[in-house]
Protein backbone atom coordinates (compact mmCIF):
# COMPACT_ATOMS: atom_id res chain seq x y z
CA UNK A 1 138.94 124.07 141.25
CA UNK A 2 141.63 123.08 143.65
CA UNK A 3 143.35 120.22 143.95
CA UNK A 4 141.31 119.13 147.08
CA UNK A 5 138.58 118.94 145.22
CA UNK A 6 139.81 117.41 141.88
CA UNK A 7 140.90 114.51 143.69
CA UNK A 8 138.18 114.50 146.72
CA UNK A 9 136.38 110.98 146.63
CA UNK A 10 132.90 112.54 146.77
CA UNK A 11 133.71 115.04 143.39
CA UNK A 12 134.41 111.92 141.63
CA UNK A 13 131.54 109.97 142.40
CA UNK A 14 129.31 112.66 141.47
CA UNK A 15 130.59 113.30 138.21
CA UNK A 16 130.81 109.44 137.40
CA UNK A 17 126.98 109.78 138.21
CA UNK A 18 126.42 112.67 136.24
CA UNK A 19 127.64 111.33 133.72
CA UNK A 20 126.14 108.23 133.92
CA UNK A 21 122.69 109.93 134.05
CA UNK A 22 123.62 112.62 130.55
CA UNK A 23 124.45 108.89 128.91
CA UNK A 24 121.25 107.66 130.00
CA UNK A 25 119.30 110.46 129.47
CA UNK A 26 120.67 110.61 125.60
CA UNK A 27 120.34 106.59 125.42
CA UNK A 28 116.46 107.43 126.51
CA UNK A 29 115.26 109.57 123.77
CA UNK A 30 116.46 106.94 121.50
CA UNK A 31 113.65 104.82 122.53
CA UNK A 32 110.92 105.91 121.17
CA UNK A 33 112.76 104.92 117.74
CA UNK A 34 113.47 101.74 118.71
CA UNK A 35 109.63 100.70 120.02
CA UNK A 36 108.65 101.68 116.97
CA UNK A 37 110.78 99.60 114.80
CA UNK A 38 110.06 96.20 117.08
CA UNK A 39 106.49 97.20 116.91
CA UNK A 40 106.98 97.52 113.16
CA UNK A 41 108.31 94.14 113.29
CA UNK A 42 106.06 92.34 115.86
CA UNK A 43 103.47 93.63 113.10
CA UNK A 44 104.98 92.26 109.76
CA UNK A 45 105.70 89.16 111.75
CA UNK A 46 101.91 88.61 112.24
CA UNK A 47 100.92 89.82 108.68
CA UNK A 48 103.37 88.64 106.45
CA UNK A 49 103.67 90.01 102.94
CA UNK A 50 100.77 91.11 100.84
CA UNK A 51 99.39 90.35 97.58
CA UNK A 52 100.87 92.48 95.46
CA UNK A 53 104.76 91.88 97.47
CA UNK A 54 104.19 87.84 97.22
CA UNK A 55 103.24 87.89 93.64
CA UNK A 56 106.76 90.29 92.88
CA UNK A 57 108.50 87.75 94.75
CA UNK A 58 107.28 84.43 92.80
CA UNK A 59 108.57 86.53 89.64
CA UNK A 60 111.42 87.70 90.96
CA UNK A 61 111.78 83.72 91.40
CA UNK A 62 111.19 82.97 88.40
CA UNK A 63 113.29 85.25 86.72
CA UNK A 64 116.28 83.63 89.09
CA UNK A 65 115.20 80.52 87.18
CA UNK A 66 115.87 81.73 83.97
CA UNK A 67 112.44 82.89 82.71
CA UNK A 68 112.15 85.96 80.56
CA UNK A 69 110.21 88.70 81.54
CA UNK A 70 106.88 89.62 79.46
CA UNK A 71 108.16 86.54 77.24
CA UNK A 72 107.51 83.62 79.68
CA UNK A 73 105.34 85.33 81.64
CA UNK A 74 103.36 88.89 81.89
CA UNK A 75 103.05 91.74 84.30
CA UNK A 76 101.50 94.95 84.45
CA UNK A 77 104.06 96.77 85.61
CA UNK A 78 107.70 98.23 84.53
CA UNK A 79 109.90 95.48 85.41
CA UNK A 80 111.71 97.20 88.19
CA UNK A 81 108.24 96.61 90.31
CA UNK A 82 109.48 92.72 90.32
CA UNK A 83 113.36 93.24 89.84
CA UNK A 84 113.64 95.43 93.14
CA UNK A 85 112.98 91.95 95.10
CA UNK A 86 115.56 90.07 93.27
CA UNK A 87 118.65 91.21 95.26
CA UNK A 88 116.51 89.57 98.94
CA UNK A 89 115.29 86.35 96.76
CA UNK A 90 118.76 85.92 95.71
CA UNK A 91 119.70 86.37 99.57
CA UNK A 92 117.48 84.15 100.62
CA UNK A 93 118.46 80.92 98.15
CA UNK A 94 121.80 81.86 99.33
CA UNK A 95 121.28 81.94 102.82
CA UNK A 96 118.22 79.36 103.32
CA UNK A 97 116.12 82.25 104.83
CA UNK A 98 112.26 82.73 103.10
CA UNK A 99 112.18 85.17 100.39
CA UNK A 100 109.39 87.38 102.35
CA UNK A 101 112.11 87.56 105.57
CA UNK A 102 114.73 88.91 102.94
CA UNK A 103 112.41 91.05 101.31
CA UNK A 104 111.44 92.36 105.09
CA UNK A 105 114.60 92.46 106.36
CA UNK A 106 116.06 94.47 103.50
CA UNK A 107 112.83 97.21 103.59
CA UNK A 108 113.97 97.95 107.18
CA UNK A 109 117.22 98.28 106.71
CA UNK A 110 116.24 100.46 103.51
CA UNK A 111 114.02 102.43 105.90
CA UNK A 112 116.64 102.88 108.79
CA UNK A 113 119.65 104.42 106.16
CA UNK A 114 116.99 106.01 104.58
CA UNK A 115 116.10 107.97 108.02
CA UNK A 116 119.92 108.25 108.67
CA UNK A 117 120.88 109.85 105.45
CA UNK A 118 117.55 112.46 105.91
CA UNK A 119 119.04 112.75 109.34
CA UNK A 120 122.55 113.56 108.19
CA UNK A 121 121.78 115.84 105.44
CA UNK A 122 119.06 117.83 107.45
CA UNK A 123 121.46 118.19 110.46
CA UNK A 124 124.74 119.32 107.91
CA UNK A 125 122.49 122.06 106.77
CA UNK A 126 121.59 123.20 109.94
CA UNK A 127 118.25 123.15 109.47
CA UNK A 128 116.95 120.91 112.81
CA UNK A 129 118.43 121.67 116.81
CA UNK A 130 118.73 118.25 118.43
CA UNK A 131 115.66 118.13 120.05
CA UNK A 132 113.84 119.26 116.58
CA UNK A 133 114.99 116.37 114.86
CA UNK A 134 114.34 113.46 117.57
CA UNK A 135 110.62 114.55 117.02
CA UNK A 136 110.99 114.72 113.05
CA UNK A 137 113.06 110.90 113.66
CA UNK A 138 110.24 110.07 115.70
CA UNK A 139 106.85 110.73 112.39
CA UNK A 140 109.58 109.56 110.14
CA UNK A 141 109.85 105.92 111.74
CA UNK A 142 105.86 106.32 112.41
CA UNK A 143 105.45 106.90 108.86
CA UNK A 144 107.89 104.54 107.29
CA UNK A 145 107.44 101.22 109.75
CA UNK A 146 103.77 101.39 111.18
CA UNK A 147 101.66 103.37 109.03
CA UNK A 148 102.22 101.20 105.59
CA UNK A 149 100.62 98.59 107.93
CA UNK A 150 99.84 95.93 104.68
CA UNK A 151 101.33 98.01 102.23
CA UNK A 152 104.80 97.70 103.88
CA UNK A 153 107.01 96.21 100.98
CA UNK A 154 104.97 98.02 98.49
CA UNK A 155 106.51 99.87 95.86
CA UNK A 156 105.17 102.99 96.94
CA UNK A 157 106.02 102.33 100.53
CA UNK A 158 110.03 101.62 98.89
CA UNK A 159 109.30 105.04 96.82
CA UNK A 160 108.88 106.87 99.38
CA UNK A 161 111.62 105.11 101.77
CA UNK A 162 114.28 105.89 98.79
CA UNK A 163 113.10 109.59 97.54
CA UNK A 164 113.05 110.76 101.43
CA UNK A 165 116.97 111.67 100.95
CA UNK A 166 115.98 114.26 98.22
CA UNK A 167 113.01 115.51 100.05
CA UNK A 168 115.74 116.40 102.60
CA UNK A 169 118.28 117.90 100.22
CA UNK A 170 115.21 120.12 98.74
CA UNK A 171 113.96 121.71 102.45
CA UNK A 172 118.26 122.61 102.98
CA UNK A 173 118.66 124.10 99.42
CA UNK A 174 115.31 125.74 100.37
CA UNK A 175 116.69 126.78 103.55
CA UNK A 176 120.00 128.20 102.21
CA UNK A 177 122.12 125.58 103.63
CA UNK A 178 124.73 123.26 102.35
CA UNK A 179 124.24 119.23 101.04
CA UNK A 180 127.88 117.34 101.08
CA UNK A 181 128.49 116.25 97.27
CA UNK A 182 128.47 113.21 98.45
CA UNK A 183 124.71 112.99 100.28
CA UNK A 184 123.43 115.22 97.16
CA UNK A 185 124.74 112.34 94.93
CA UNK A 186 123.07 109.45 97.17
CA UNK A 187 119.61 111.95 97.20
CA UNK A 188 119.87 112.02 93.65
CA UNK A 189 120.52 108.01 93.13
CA UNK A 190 117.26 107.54 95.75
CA UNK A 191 115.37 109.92 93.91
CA UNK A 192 116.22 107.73 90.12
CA UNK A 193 114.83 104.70 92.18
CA UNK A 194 111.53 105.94 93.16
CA UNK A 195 111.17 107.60 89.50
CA UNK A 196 112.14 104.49 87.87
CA UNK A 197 109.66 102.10 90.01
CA UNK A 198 106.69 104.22 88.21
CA UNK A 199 106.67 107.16 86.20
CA UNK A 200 104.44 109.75 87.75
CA UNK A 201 106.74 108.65 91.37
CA UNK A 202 108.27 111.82 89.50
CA UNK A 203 105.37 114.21 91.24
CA UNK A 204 106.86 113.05 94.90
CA UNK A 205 109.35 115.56 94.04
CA UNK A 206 108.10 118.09 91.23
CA UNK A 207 106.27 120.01 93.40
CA UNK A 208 109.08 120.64 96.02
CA UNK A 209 111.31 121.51 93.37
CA UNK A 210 108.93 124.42 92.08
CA UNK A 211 108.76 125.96 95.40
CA UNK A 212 112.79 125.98 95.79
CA UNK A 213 113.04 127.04 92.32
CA UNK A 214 110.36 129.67 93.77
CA UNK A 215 112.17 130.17 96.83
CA UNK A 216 116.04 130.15 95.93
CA UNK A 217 115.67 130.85 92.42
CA UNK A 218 115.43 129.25 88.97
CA UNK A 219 118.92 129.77 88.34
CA UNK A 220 120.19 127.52 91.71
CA UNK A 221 118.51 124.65 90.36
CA UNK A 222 121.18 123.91 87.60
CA UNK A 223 123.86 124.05 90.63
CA UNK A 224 122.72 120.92 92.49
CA UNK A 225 123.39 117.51 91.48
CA UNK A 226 120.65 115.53 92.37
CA UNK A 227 118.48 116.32 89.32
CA UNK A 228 121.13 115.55 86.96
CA UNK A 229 121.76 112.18 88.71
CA UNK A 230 117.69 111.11 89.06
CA UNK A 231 117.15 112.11 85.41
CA UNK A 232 120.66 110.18 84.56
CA UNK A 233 119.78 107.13 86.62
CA UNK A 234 116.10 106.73 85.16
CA UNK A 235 117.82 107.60 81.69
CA UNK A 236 119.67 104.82 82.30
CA UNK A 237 117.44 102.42 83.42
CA UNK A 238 114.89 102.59 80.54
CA UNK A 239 117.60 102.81 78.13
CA UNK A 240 118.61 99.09 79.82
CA UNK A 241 115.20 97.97 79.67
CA UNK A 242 114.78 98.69 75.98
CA UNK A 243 118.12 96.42 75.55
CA UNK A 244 117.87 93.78 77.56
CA UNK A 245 113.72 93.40 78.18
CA UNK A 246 112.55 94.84 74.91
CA UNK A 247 109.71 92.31 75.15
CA UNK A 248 107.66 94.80 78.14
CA UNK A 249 108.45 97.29 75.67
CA UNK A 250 106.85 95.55 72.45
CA UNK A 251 103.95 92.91 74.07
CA UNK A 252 103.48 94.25 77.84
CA UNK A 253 103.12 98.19 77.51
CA UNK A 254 101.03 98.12 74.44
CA UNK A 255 98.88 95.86 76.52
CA UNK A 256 98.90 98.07 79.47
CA UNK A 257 98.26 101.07 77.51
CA UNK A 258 95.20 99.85 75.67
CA UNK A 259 93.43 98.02 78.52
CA UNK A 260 94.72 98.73 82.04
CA UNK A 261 95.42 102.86 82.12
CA UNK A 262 92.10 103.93 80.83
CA UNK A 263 90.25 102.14 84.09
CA UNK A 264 89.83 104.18 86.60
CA UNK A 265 86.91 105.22 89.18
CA UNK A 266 84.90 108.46 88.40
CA UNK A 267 86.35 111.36 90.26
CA UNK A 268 82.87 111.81 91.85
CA UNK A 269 83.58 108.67 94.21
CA UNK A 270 86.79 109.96 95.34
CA UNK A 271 84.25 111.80 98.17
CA UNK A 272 83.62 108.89 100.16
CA UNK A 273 87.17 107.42 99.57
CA UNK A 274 89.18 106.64 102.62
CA UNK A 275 92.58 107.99 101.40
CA UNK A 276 90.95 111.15 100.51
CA UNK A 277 89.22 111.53 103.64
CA UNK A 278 92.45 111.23 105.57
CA UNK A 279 94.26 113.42 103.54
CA UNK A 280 92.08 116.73 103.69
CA UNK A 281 91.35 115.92 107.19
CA UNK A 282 95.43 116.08 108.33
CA UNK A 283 95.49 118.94 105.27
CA UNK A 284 92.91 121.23 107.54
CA UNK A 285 94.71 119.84 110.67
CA UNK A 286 98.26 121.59 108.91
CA UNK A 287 96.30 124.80 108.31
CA UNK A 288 95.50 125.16 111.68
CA UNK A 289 98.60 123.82 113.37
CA UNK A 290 101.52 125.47 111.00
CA UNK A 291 99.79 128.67 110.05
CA UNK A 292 102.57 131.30 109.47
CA UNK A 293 104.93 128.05 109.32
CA UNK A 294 103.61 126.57 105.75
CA UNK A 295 106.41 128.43 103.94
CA UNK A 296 108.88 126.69 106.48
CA UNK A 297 110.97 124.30 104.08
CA UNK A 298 110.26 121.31 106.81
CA UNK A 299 106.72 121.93 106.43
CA UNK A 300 106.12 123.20 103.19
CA UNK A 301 108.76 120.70 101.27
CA UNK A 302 106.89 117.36 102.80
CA UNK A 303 103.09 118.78 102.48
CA UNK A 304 104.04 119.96 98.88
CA UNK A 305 105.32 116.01 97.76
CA UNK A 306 102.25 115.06 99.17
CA UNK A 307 100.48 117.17 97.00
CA UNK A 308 101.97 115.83 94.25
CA UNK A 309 101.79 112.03 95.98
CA UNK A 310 97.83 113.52 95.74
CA UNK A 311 98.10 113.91 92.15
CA UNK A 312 99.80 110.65 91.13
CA UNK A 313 96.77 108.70 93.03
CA UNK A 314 94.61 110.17 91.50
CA UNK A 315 96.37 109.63 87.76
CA UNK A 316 96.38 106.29 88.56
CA UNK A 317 92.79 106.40 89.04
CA UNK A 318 92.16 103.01 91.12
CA UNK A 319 91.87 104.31 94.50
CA UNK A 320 93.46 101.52 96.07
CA UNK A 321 95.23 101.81 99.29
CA UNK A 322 98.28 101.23 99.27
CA UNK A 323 98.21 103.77 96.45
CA UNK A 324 97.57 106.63 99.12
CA UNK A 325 99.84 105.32 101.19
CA UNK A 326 102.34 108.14 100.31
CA UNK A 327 99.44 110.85 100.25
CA UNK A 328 99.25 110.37 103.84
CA UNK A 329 102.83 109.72 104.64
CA UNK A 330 104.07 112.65 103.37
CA UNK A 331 101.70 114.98 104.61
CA UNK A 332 102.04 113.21 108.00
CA UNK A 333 105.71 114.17 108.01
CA UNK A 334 104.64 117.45 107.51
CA UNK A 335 102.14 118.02 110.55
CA UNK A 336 103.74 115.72 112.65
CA UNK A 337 106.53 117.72 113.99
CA UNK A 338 104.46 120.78 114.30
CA UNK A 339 101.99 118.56 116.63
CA UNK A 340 104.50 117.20 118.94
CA UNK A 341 106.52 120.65 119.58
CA UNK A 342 102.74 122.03 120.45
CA UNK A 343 103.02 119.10 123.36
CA UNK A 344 106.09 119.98 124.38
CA UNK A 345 105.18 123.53 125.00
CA UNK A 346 101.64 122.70 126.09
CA UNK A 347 101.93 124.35 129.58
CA UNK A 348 103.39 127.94 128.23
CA UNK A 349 100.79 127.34 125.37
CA UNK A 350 98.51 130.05 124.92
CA UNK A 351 95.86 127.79 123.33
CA UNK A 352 96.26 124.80 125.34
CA UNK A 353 93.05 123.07 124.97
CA UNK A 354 93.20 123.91 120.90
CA UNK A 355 96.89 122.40 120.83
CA UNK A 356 95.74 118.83 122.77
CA UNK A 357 92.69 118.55 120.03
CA UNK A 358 94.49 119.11 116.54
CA UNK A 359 97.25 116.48 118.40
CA UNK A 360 94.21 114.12 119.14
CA UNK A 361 93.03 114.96 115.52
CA UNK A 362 95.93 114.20 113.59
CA UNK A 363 96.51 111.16 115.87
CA UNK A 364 93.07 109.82 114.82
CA UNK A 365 93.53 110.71 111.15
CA UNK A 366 96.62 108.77 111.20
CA UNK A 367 94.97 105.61 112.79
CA UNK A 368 92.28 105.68 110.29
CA UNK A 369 94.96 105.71 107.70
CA UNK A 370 96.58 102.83 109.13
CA UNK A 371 93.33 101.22 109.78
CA UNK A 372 92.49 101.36 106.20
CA UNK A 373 95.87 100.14 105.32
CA UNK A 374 95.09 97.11 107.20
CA UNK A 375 92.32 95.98 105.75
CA UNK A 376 92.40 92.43 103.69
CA UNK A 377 90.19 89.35 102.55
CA UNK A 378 90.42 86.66 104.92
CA UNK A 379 91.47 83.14 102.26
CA UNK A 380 92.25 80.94 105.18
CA UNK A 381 89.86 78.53 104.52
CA UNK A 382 90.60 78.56 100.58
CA UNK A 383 94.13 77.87 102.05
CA UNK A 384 93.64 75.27 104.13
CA UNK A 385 91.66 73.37 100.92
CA UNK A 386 94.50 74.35 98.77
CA UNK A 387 97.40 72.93 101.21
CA UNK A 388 95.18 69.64 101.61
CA UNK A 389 95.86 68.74 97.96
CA UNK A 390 99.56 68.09 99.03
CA UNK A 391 103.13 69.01 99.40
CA UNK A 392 104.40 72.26 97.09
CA UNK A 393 100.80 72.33 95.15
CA UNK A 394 101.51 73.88 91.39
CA UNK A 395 98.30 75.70 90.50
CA UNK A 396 96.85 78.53 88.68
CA UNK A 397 93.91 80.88 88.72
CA UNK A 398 90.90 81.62 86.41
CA UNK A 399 90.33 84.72 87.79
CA UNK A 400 90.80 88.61 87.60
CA UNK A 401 92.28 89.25 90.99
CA UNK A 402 95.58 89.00 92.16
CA UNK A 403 94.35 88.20 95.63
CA UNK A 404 92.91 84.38 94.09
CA UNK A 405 96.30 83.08 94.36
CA UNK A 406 98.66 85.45 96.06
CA UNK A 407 100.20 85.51 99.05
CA UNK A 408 97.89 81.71 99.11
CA UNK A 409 100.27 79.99 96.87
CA UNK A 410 103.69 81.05 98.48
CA UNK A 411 101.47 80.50 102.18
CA UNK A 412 100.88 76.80 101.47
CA UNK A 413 104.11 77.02 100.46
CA UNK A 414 103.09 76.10 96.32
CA UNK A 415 104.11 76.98 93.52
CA UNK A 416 102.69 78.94 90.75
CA UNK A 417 102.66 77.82 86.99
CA UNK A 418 100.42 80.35 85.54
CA UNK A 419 101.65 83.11 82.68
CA UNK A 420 100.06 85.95 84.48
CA UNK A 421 98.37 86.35 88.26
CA UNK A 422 95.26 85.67 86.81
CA UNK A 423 92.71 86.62 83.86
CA UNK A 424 93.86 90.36 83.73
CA UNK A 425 94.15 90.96 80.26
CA UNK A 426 90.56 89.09 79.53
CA UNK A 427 89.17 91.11 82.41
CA UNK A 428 89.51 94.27 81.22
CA UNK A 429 89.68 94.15 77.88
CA UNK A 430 86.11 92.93 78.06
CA UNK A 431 85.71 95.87 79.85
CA UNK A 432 87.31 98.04 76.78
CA UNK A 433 85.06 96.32 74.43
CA UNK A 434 82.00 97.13 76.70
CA UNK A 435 82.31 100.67 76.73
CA UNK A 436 83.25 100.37 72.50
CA UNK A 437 85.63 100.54 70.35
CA UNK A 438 85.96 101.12 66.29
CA UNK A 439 86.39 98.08 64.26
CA UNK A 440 89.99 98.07 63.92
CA UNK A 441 90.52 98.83 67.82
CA UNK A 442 88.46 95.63 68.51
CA UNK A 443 90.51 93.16 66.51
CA UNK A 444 92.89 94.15 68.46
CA UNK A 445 91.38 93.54 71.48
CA UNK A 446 90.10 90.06 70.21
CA UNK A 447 93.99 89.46 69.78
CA UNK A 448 94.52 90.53 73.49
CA UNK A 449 91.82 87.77 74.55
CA UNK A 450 93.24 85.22 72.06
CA UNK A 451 96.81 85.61 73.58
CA UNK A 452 95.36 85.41 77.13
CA UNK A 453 93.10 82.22 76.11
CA UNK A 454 96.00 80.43 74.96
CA UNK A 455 98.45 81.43 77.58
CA UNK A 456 96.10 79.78 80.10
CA UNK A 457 95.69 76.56 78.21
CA UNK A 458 98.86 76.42 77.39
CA UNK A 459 99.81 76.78 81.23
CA UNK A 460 97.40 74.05 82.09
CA UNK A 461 98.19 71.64 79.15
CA UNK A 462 101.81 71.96 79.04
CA UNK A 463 102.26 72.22 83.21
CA UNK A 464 99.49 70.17 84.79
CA UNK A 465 99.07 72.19 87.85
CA UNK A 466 97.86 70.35 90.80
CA UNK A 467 94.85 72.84 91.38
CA UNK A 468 93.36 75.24 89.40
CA UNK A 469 91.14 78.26 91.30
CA UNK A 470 88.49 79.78 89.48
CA UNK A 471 86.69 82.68 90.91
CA UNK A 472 83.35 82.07 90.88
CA UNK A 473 80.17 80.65 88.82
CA UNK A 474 80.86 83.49 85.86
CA UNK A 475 84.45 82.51 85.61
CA UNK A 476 83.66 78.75 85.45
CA UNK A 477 81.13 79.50 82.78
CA UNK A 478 83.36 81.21 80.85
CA UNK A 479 85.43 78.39 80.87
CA UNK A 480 83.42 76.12 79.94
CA UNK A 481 82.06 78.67 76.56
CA UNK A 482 85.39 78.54 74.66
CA UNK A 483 86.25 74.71 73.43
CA UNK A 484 89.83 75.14 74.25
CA UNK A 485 89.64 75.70 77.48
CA UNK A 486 87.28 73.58 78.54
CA UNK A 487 89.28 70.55 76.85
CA UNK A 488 92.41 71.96 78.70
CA UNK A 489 89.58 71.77 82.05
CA UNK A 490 88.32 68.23 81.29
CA UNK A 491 90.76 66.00 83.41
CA UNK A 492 89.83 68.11 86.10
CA UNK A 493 86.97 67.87 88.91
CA UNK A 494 85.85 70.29 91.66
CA UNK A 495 87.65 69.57 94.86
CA UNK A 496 85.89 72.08 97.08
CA UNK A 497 84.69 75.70 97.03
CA UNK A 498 85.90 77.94 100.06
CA UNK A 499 85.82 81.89 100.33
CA UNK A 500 83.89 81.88 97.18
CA UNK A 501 86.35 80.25 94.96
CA UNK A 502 85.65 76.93 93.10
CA UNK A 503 89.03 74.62 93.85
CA UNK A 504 89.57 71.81 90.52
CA UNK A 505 92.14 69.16 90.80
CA UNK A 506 93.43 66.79 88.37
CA UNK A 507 91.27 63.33 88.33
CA UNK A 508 94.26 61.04 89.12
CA UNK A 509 95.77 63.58 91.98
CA UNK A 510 92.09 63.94 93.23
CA UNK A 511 91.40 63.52 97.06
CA UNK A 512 88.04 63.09 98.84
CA UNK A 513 87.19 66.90 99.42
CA UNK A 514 85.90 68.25 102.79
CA UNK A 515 81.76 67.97 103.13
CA UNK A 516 80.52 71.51 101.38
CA UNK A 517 77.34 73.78 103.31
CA UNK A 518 74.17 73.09 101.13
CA UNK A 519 74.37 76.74 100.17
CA UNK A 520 77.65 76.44 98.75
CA UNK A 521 77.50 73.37 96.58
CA UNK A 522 78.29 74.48 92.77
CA UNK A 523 75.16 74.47 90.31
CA UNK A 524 74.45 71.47 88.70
């Protein structure tokens, strides 16, 4: 170039507007990313948290209070399903900001580092061009911010958002590439997380780990850190739980054990489950789309954890959505990429009309997903009777669901006094009992309803909740068939009955209720 040129006027413009346009251009693919995370939270916003969430954050609560896990109150699960919303209810006391902001605000910043360190390791190891890993950015945000729908705040939907960094680390070591020490070590720490939440989280990444043992040898495995660091960090964390929560150890896992892990739907149902439906139909959809690709570590490492995703919903045998939610995450990460680079070379495509359909398939499987995922009980008349009683309600439920009282109570912005969610433990180990047990097996499943019994009049003796929910005709009979409850009922009258639950307040807190439908005036 001569010096004319380097210094004409016009030359400078146009590079000034070239560059302008590269900055602009590289700003633009970035958007996709971000509509997807405000539509993520233009969605939460309108949801708020679920059931299970709201219920991990009043313990989480309570344990900020001072009250000992599985001794002042019980819950099903390891106690890292309550304790991973402490850090944003602690936030939010500090800060004046709701607990179920904190706990959202901290799932999408999980989410976005979670994406960034997947990005960073996947690009180190050379394994994605540029334009490979915008679309892979692009499922990843799908699947972490809008798919979960109401299971966002989950503890699978937080498994899944910590063990991605591994997942990554796997498809590189698969690959023959290179993980920085220090991104294996954070893999490795995400991976402990999602093990610790639940145990069988452990099949997210079992599978992948075969087929790299498979793939790069059994002898590489020992030469990567992140096992050593996931089986360290959930070493660790039991090994704290047995020292400073013994009590989930000795009263809430025997419980557990006995009564809650032996339920689960017959395998012939899991036909006409929604989860399952999904999952074979984007499974197919993979077939088609990846074909000589499956072995690809991008494809093969996702699908794979899926599998395994698969196998840990069905262990848990419930079939309840936000269960699957990682079933059809993972596999979604999987297909997705392979979709949208069949769109971007639709026009050289020799298939054309094949490559538009399995994109409109998998899109449709993927709404259907979320669909399910969305699905939820509409309380907001039992709420509205509930926040009638009057400013920061206590109350409790006689009743086997979690969804009685939760997200109502924090909603109408109460407060709950009960033990336990609900009648749990009576539930189902009436349940036990009905399918039998040996003499020795029952006594102690008379103890389990004993403790239960006098947990809840204990709760409504020694706390005096404002309202008390009971689920239903059954429930209230029940009630009223054991002495001490029924004593522990008798200052209290029905209020009103609204989405099928009965609502009892104390005689000298009792308001005129709202006139009740003919139909749904409680039996005399």
């Amino acid at each position: 170039m001569t010096a004319r040129a380097m210094f004409s006027p016009s030359t400078g413009i146009s590079a000034t507007r070239n560059g302008n346009a590269s900055a602009f251009l590289a700003a633009l693919k970035f958007w996709p990313l971000a509509a997807i995370a405000l539509l993520a939270v233009a969605v939460q916003i309108h949801w708020g948290v679920n059931t299970d969430t709201s219920w991990n954050i009043t313990l989480a609560e309570k344990v900020l209070d001072g009250l000992r896990p599985d001794v002042d109150f019980i819950e099903i699960n390891p106690p890292l399903s309550f304790l991973l919303y402490l850090p944003p209810t602690l936030a939010a006391r500090l800060t004046g900001a709701t607990p179920e902001f904190m706990v959202d605000l901290f799932c999408f910043i999980g989410a976005g580092l979670s994406l960034w360190l997947a990005g960073a390791i996947l690009a180190a190891g050379g394994l994605v061009t540029r334009a490979a890993g915008m679309r892979l950015a692009i499922i990843a945000g799908v699947a972490l911010l809008l798919l979960p729908a109401r299971a966002f705040d989950e503890r699978e939907h937080i498994a899944l958002i910590a063990c991605l960094p591994c997942l990554a680390a796997i498809a590189v070591w698969a690959a023959a590439g290179r993980v920085a020490p220090l991104l294996s070590l954070v893999a490795g720490l995400g991976a402990a997380l999602a093990l610790s939440i639940k145990p069988h989280f452990a099949l997210f990444v079992l599978p992948p780990v075969v087929y790299l043992g498979r793939r790069a040898g059994w002898r590489a495995l020992v030469t990567h850190i992140e096992p050593y660091v996931a089986v360290a960090g959930v070493a660790l964390y039991w090994g704290a739980i047995a020292i400073w929560c013994p009590a989930f150890l000795e009263r809430a896992a025997p419980i557990v054990r006995d009564i809650y892990l032996p339920v689960r739907l017959p395998l012939a149902t899991l036909w006409r489950d929604p989860t399952f439906i999904v999952w074979i139909a984007l499974g197919a959809l993979l077939l088609c789309a990846a074909r000589r690709r499956l072995n690809e570590p991008l494809v093969a490492v996702p699908a794979l954890a899926s599998i395994g995703a698969m196998a840990a919903y069905l262990i848990q045998g419930k079939f309840w959505p936000y269960q699957g939610y990682p079933v059809v995450a993972l596999l979604a990460l999987a297909l997705g990429p392979v979709v949208l680079e069949g769109l971007a070379e639709l026009r050289q495509a020799r298939y054309p009309i094949a490559r538009a359909a399995l994109a409109v398939g998998a899109a449709l499987s993927l709404w259907l997903a979320g669909f399910w995922l969305s699905l939820n009980f509409d309380r907001s008349e039992l709420e509205q009777v509930v926040a009638a009683i009057g400013p920061h309600p206590t109350m409790l439920a006689i009743s086997p669901d979690i969804g009685t009282g939760h997200p109502l109570a924090r909603r109408v912005h109460g407060v709950w006094v009960g033990s336990t969610f609900g009648l749990w433990i009576t539930h189902m180990t009436l349940g036990a009992l009905a399918r039998g047990a040996g003499e020795a097996t029952a006594r102690k499943y008379e103890g389990y309803l004993e403790l239960d019994r006098r947990m809840l009049v204990d709760d409504i003796v020694g706390k005096r909740p404002d309202a008390i929910l009971i689920a239903g005709g059954p429930w209230l009979a029940w009630a009223q068939s054991h002495a001490d409850v029924a004593a522990a009922l008798a200052p209290y009258r029905l209020k009103a009955t609204a989405d099928g639950v009965m609502v009892f307040t104390r005689e000298d807190a009792a308001q005129p209720g709202p006139a009740l439908p003919q139909d749904r005036l409680p039996p005399t």
